[in-house]
C-alpha atoms as a PDB file:
ATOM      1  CA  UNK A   1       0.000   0.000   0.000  1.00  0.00           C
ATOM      2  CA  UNK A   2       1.546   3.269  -0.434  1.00  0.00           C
ATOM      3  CA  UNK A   3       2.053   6.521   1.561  1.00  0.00           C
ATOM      4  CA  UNK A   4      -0.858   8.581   1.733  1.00  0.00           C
ATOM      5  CA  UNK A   5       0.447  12.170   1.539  1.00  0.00           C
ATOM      6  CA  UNK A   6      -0.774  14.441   4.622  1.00  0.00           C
ATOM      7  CA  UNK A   7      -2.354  17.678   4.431  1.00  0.00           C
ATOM      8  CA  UNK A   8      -0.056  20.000   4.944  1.00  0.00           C
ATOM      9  CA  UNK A   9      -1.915  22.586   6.152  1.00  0.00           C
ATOM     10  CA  UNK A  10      -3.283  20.212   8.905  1.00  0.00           C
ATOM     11  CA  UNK A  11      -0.643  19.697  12.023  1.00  0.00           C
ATOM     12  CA  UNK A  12       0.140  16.531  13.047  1.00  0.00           C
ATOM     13  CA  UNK A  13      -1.698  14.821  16.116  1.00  0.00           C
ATOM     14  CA  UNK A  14       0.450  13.287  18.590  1.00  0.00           C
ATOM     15  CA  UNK A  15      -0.530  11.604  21.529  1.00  0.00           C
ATOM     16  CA  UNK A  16       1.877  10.696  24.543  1.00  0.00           C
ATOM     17  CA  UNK A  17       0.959   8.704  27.254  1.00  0.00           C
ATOM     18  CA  UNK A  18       2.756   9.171  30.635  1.00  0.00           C
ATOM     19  CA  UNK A  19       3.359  12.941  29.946  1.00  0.00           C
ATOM     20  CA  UNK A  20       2.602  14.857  33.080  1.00  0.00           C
ATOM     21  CA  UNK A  21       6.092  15.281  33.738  1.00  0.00           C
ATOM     22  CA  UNK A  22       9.911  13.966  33.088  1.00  0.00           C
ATOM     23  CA  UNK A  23      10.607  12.724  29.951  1.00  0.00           C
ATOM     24  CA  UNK A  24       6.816  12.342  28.578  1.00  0.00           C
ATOM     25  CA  UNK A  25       6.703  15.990  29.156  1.00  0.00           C
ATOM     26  CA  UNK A  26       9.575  16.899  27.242  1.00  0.00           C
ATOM     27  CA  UNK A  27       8.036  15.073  24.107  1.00  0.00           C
ATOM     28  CA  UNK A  28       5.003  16.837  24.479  1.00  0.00           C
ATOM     29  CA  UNK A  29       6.835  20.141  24.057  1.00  0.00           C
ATOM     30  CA  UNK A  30       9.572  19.326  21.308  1.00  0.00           C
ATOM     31  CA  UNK A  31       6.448  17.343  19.492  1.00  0.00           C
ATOM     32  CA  UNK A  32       4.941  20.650  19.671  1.00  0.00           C
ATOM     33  CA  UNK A  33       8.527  22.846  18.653  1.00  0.00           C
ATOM     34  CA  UNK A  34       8.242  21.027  15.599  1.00  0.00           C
ATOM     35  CA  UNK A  35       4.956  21.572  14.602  1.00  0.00           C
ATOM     36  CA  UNK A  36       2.637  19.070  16.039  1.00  0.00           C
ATOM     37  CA  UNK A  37      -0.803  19.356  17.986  1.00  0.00           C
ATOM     38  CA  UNK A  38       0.121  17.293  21.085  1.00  0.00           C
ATOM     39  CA  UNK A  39      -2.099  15.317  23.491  1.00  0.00           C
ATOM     40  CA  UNK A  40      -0.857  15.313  26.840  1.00  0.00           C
ATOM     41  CA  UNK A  41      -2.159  11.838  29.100  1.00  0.00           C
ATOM     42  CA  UNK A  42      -1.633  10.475  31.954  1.00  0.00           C
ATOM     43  CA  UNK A  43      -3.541   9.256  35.124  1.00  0.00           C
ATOM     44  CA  UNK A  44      -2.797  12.237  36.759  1.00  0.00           C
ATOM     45  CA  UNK A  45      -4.646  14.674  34.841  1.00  0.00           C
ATOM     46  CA  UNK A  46      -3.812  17.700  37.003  1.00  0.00           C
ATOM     47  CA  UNK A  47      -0.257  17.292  35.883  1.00  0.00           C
ATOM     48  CA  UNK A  48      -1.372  16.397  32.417  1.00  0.00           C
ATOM     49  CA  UNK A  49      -3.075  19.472  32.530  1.00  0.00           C
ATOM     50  CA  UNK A  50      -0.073  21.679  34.070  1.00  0.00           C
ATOM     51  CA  UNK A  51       2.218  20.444  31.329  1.00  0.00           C
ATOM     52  CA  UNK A  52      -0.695  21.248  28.467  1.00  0.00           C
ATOM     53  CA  UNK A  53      -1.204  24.820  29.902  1.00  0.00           C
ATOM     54  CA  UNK A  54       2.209  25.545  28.942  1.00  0.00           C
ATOM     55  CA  UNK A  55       2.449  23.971  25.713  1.00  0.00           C
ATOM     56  CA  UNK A  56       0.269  26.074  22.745  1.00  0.00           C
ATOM     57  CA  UNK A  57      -2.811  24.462  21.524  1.00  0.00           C
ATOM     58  CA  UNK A  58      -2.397  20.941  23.691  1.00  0.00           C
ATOM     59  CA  UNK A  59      -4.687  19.117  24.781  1.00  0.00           C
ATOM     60  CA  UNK A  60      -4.749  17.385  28.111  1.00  0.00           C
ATOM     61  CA  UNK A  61      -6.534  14.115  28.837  1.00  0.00           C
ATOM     62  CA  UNK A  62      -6.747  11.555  31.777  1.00  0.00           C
ATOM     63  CA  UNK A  63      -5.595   7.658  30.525  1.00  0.00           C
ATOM     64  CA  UNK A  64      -5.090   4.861  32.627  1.00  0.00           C
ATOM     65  CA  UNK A  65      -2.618   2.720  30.276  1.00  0.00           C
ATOM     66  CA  UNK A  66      -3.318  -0.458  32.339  1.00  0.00           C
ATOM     67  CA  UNK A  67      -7.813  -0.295  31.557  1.00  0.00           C
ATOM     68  CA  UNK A  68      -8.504  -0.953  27.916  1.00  0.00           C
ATOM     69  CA  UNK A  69     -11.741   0.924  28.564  1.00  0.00           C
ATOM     70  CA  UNK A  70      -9.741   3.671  29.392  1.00  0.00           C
ATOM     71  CA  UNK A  71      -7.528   3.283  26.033  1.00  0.00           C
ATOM     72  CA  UNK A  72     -10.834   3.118  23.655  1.00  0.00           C
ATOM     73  CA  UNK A  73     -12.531   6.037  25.930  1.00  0.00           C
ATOM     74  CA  UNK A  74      -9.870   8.029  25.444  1.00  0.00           C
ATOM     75  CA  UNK A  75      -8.324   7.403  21.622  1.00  0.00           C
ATOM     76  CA  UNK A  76     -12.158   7.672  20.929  1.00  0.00           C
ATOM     77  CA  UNK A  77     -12.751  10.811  22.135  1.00  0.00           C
ATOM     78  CA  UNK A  78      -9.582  12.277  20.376  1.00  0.00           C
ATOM     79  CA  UNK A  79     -10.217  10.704  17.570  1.00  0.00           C
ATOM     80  CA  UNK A  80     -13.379  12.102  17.328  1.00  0.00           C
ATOM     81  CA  UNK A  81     -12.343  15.754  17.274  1.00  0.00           C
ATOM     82  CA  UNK A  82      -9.548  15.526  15.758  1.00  0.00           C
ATOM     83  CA  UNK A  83      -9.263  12.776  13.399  1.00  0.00           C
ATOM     84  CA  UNK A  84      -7.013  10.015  13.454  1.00  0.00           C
ATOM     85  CA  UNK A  85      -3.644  10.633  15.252  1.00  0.00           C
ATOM     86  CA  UNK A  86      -0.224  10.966  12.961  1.00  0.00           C
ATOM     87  CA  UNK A  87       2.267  10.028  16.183  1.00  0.00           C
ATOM     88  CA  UNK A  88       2.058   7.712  19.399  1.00  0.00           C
ATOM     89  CA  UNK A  89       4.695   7.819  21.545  1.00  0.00           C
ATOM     90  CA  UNK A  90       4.141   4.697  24.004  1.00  0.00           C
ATOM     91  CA  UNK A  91       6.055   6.315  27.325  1.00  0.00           C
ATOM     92  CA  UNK A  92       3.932   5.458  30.253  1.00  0.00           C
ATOM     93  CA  UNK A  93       6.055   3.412  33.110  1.00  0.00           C
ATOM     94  CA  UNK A  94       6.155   2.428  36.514  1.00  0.00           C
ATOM     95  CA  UNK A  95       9.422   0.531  37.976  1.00  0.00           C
ATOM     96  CA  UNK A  96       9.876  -1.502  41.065  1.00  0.00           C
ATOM     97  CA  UNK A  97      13.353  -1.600  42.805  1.00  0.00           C
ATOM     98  CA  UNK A  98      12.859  -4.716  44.689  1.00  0.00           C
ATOM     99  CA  UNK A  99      15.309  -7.425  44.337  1.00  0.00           C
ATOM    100  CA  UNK A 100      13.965 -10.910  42.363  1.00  0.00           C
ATOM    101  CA  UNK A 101      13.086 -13.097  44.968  1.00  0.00           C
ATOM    102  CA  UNK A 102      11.856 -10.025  46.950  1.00  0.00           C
ATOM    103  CA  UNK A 103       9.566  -8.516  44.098  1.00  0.00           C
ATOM    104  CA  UNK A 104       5.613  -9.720  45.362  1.00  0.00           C
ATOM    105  CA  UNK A 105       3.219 -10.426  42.124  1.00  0.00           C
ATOM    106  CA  UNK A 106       1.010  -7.615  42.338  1.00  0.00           C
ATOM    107  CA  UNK A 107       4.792  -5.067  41.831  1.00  0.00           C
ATOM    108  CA  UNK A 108       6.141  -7.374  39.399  1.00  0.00           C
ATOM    109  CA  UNK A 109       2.808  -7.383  37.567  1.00  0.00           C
ATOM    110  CA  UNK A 110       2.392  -3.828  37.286  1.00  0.00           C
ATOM    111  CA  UNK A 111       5.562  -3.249  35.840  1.00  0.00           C
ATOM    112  CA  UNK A 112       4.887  -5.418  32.865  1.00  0.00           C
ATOM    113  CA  UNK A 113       1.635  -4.446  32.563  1.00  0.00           C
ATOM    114  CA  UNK A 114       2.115  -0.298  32.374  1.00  0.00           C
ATOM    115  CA  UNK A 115       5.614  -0.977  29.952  1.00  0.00           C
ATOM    116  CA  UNK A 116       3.950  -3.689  27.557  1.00  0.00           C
ATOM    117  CA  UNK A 117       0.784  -4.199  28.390  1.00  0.00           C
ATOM    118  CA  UNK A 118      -0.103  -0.326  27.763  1.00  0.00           C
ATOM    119  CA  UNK A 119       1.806   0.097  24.998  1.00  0.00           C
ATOM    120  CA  UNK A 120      -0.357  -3.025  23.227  1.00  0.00           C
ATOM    121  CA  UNK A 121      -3.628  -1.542  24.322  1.00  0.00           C
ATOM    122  CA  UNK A 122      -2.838   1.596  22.723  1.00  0.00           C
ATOM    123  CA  UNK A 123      -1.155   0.070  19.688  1.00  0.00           C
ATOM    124  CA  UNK A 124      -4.518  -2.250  19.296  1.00  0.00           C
ATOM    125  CA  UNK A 125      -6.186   1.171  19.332  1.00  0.00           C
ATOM    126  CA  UNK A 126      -4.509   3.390  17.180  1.00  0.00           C
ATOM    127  CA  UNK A 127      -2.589   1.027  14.916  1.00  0.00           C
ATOM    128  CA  UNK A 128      -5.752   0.371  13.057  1.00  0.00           C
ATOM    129  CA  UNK A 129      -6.401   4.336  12.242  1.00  0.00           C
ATOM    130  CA  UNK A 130      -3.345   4.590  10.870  1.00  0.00           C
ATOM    131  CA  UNK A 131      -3.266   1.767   8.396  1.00  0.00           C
ATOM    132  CA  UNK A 132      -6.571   3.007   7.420  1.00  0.00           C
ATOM    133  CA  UNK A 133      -4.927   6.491   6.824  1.00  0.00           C
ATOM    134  CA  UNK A 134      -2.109   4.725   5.020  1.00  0.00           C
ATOM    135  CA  UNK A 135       0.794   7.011   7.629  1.00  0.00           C
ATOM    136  CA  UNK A 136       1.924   7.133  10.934  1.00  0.00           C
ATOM    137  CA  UNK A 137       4.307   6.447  13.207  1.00  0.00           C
ATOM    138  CA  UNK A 138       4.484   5.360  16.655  1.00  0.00           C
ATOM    139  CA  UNK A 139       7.720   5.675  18.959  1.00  0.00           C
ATOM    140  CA  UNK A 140       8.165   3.302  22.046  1.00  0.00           C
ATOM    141  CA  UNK A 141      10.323   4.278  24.845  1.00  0.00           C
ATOM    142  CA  UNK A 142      12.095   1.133  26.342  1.00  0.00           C
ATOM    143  CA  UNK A 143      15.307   1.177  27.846  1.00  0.00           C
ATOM    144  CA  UNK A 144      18.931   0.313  28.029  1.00  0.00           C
ATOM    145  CA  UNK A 145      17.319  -2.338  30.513  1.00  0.00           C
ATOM    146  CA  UNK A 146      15.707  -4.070  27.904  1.00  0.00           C
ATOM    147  CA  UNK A 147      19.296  -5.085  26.281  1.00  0.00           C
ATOM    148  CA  UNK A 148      21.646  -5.620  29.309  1.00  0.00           C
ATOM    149  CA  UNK A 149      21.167  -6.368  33.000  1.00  0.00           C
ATOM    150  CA  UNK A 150      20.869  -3.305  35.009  1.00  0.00           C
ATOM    151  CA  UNK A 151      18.746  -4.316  37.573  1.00  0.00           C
ATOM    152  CA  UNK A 152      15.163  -4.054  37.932  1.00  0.00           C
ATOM    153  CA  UNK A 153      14.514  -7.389  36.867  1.00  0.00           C
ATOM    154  CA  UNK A 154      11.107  -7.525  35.590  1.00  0.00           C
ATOM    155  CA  UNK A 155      11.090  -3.603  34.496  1.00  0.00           C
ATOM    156  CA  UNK A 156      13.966  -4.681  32.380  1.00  0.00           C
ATOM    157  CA  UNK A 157      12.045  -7.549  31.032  1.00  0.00           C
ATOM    158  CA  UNK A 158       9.222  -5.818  30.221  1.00  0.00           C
ATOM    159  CA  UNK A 159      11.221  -3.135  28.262  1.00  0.00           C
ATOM    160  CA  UNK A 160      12.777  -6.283  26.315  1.00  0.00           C
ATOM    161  CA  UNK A 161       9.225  -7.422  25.731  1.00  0.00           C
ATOM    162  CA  UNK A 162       8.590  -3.876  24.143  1.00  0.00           C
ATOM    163  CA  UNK A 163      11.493  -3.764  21.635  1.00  0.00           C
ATOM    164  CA  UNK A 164      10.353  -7.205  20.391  1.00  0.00           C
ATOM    165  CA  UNK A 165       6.973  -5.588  20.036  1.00  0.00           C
ATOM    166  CA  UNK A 166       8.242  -2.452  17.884  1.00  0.00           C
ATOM    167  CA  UNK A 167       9.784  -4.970  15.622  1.00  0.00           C
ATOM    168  CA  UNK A 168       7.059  -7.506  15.331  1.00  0.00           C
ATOM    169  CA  UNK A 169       4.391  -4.553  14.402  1.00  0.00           C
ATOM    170  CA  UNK A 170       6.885  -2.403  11.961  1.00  0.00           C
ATOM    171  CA  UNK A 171       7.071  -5.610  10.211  1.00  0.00           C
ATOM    172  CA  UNK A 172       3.362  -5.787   9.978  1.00  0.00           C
ATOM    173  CA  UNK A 173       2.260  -2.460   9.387  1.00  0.00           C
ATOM    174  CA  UNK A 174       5.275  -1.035   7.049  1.00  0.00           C
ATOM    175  CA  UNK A 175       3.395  -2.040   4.212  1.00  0.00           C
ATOM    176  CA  UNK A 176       0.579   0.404   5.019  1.00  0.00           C
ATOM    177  CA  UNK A 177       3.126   3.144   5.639  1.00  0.00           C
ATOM    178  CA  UNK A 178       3.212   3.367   9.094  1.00  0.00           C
ATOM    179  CA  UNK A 179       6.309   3.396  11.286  1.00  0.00           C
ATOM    180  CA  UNK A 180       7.205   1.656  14.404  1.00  0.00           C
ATOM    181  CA  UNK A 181      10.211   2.620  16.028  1.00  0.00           C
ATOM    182  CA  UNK A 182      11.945   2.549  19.780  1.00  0.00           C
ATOM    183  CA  UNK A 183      14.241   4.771  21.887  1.00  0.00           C
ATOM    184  CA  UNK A 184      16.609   3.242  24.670  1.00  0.00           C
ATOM    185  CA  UNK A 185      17.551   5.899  27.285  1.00  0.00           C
ATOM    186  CA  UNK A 186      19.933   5.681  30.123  1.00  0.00           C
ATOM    187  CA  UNK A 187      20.131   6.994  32.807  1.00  0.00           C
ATOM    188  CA  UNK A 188      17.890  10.190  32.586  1.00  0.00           C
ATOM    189  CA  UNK A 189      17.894  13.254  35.058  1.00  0.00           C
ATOM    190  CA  UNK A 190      13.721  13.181  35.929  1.00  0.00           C
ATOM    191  CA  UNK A 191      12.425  14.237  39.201  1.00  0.00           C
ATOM    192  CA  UNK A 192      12.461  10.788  40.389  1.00  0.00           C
ATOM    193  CA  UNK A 193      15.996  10.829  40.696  1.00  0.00           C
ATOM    194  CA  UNK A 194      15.713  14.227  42.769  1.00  0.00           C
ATOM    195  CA  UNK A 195      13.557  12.476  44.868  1.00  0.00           C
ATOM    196  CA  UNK A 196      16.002  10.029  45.072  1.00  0.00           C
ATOM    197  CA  UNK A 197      19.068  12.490  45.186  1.00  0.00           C
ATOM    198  CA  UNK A 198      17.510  13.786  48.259  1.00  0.00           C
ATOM    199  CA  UNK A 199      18.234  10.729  50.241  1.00  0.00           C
ATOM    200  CA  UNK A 200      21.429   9.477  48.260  1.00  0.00           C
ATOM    201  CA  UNK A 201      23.281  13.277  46.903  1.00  0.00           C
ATOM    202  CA  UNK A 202      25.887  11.443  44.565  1.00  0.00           C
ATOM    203  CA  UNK A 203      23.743   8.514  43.321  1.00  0.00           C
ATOM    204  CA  UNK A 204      23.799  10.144  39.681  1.00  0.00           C
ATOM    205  CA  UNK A 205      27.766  10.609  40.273  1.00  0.00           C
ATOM    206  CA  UNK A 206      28.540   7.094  40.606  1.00  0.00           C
ATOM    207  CA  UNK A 207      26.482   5.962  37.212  1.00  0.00           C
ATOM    208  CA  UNK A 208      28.894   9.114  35.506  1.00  0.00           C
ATOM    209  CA  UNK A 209      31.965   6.771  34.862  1.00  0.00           C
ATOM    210  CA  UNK A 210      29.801   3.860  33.335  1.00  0.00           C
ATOM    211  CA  UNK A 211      28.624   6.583  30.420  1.00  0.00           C
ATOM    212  CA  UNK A 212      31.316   7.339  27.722  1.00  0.00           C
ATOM    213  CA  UNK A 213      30.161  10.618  26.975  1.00  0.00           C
ATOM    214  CA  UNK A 214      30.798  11.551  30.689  1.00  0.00           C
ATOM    215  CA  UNK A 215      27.567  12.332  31.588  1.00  0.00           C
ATOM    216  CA  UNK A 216      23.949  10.804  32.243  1.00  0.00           C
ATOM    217  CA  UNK A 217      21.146  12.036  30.015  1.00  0.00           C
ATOM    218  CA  UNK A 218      18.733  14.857  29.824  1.00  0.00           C
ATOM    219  CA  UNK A 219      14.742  14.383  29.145  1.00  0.00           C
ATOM    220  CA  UNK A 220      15.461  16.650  26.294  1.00  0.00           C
ATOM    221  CA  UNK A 221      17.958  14.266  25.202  1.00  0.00           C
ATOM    222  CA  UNK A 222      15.455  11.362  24.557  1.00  0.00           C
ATOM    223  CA  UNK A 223      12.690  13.909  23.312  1.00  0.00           C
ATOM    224  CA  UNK A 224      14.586  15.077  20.701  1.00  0.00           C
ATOM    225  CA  UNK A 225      15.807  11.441  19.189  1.00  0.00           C
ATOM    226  CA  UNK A 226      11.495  10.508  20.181  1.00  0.00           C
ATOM    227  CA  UNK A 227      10.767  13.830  17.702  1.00  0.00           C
ATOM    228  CA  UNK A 228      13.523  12.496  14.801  1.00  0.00           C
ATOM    229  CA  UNK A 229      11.556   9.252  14.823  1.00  0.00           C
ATOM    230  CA  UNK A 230       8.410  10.468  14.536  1.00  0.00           C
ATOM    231  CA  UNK A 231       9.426  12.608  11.364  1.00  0.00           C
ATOM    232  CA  UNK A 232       9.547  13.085   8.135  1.00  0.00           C
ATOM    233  CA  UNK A 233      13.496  12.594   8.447  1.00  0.00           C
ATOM    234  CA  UNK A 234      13.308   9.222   9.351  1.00  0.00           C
ATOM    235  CA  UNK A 235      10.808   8.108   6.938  1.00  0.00           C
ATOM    236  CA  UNK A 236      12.673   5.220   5.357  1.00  0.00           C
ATOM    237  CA  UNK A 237      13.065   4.338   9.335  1.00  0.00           C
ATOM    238  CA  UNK A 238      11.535   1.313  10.946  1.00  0.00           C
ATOM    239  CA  UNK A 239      11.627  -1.524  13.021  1.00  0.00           C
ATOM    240  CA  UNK A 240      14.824  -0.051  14.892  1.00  0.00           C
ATOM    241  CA  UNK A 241      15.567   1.234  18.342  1.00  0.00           C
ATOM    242  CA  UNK A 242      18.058   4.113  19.023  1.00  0.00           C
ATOM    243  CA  UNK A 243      19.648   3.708  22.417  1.00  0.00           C
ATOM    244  CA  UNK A 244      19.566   7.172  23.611  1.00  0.00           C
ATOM    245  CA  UNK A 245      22.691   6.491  26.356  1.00  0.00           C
ATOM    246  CA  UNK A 246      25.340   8.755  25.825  1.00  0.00           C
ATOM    247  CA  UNK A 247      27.468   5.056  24.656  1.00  0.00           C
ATOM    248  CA  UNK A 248      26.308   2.928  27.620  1.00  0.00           C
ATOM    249  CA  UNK A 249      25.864  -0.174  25.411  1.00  0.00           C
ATOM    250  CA  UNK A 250      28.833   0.796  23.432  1.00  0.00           C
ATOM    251  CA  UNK A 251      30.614  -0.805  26.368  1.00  0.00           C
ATOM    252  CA  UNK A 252      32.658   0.162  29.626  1.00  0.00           C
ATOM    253  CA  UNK A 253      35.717   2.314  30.156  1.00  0.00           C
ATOM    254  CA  UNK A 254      34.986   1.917  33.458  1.00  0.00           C
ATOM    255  CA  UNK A 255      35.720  -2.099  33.404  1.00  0.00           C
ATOM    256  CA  UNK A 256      38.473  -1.726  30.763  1.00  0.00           C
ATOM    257  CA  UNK A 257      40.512   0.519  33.598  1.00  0.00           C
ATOM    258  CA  UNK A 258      39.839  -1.855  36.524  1.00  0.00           C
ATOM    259  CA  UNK A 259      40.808  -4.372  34.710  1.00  0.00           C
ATOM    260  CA  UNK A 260      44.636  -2.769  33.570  1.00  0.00           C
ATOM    261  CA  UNK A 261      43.701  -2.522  29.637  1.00  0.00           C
ATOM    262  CA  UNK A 262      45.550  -0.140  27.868  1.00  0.00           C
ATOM    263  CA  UNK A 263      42.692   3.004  26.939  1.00  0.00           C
ATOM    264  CA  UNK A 264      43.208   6.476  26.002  1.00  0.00           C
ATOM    265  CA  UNK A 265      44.101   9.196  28.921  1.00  0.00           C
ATOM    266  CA  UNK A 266      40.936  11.605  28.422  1.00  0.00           C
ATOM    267  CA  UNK A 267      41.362  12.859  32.023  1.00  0.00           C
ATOM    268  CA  UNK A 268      38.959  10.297  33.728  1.00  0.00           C
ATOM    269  CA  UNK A 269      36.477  10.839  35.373  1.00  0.00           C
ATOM    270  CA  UNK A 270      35.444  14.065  34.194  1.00  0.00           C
ATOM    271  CA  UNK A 271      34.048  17.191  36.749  1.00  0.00           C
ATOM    272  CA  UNK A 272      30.969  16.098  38.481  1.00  0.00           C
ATOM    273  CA  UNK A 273      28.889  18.886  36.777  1.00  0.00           C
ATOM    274  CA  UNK A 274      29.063  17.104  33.564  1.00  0.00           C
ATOM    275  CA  UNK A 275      27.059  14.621  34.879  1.00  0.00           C
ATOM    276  CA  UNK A 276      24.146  16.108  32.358  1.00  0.00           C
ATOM    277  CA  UNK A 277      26.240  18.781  30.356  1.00  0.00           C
ATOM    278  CA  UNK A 278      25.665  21.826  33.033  1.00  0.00           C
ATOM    279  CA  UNK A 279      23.650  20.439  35.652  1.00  0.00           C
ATOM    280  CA  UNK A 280      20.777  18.481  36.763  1.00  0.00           C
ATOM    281  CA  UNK A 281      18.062  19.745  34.297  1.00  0.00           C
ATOM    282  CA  UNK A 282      14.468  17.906  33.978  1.00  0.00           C
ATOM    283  CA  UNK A 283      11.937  19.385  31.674  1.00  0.00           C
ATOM    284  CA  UNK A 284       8.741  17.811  33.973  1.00  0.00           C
END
């Protein structure tokens, strides 16, 4: 089937789930930078509503990724006014920090079914609009979790349940020109580590010399590779995921020095203020 051109007139819709703050936020608002109408969800629709009041013609909207009735409420309603949405970005997430044998079914359980089990409920209900359109493209955020052990055990597997499902549905729906894509961030700078930070100050120092680019990440950082995804740039894109980890999965510095191989004196480990490029910064 081919591409069915898009009015260009018309701004694309773009819905993101998990978007009242951190790095759902900061996809809402590059989304928007670069021309798209953007539908802010979450379950929290206060903060869904915060981060719409400050983005330009969004739209906020409560969705509970884990109901279905909640999916088909709410992609209904949208769809309804708006017509059928031009970019999903599948961000909602929830993560346990429990060790395995610790980890109680009802924690375990909601970590796969927020990461996965969300993003197929919303894929089952906007995948189908955008075959019919004949465009589209949706954008997954997994993790570096979902390709190495970082902890977080059944987070992680969830995430590695997710990149099998961007692959399994660009396959199936490239033919009707619609693109399915994932990011992989690493460690990101949100206000869950602040929380976290308050408790534990150099927490996000200690994951510094494990990143090659001497620093963690930025929410801006994954919203901007989310926002290449999702356009026109990468439209002979699909099926892949772009590890957004400043060359975590590239491998370890870190390990090459304890372990006396010969690397490159670049001055190791760089200033803590690097640690995101000049500072803690969190767009949520």
């Amino acid at each position: 089937m081919s591409r069915q051109p898009r009015d260009a007139a018309s701004p694309r819709r773009a819905l993101i789930t998990g978007a009242g703050g951190g790095i759902g936020a900061a996809i809402a608002r590059v989304l928007h930078a670069g021309g798209a109408m953007v539908i802010v969800t979450d379950t929290d629709l206060d903060a869904a509503r915060v981060v719409a009041d400050g983005i330009e013609g969004a739209e906020a909207v409560h969705l509970d990724v884990r109901s279905e009735q909640s999916v088909r409420t709410a992609i209904g309603s949208v769809t309804s006014r708006h017509g059928p949405l031009d970019i999903l970005v599948n961000n909602a997430a929830v993560c346990s920090n429990l060790d395995f044998e610790s980890v109680p079914e009802p924690v375990w359980s909601a970590d796969v079914d927020v990461v996965l089990g969300g993003a197929i409920r919303l894929c089952q209900a906007v995948l189908p609009g955008m075959r019919e359109a004949g465009r589209g493209a949706v954008v997954n955020v997994a993790s570096v979790n979902g390709h190495r052990y970082f902890g977080n055990d059944t987070y992680s597997a969830a995430k590695a349940g997710l990149l099998n499902l961007t692959r399994g549905l660009a396959v199936q729906y490239g033919p009707y020109g619609v693109r399915v894509n994932s990011v992989s961030p690493g460690t990101i700078a949100t206000p869950i580590w602040e929380e976290r930070l308050a408790t534990d100050p150099d927490a996000l120092d200690r994951a510094v010399p494990w990143y090659p680019m001497g620093r963690v990440g930025t929410v801006d950082d994954v919203a901007e590779a989310v926002a290449f995804l999702a356009g026109d740039r990468a439209s002979w894109i699909n099926g892949i995921d772009l590890p957004v980890d400043g060359g975590l999965l590239a491998g370890s510095r870190a390990m090459a020095v304890d372990i006396g191989a010969a690397v490159v004196d670049t001055g190791w480990p760089p200033p803590a203020v690097r640690r995101t490029g000049d500072g803690i910064r969190d767009g949520g």
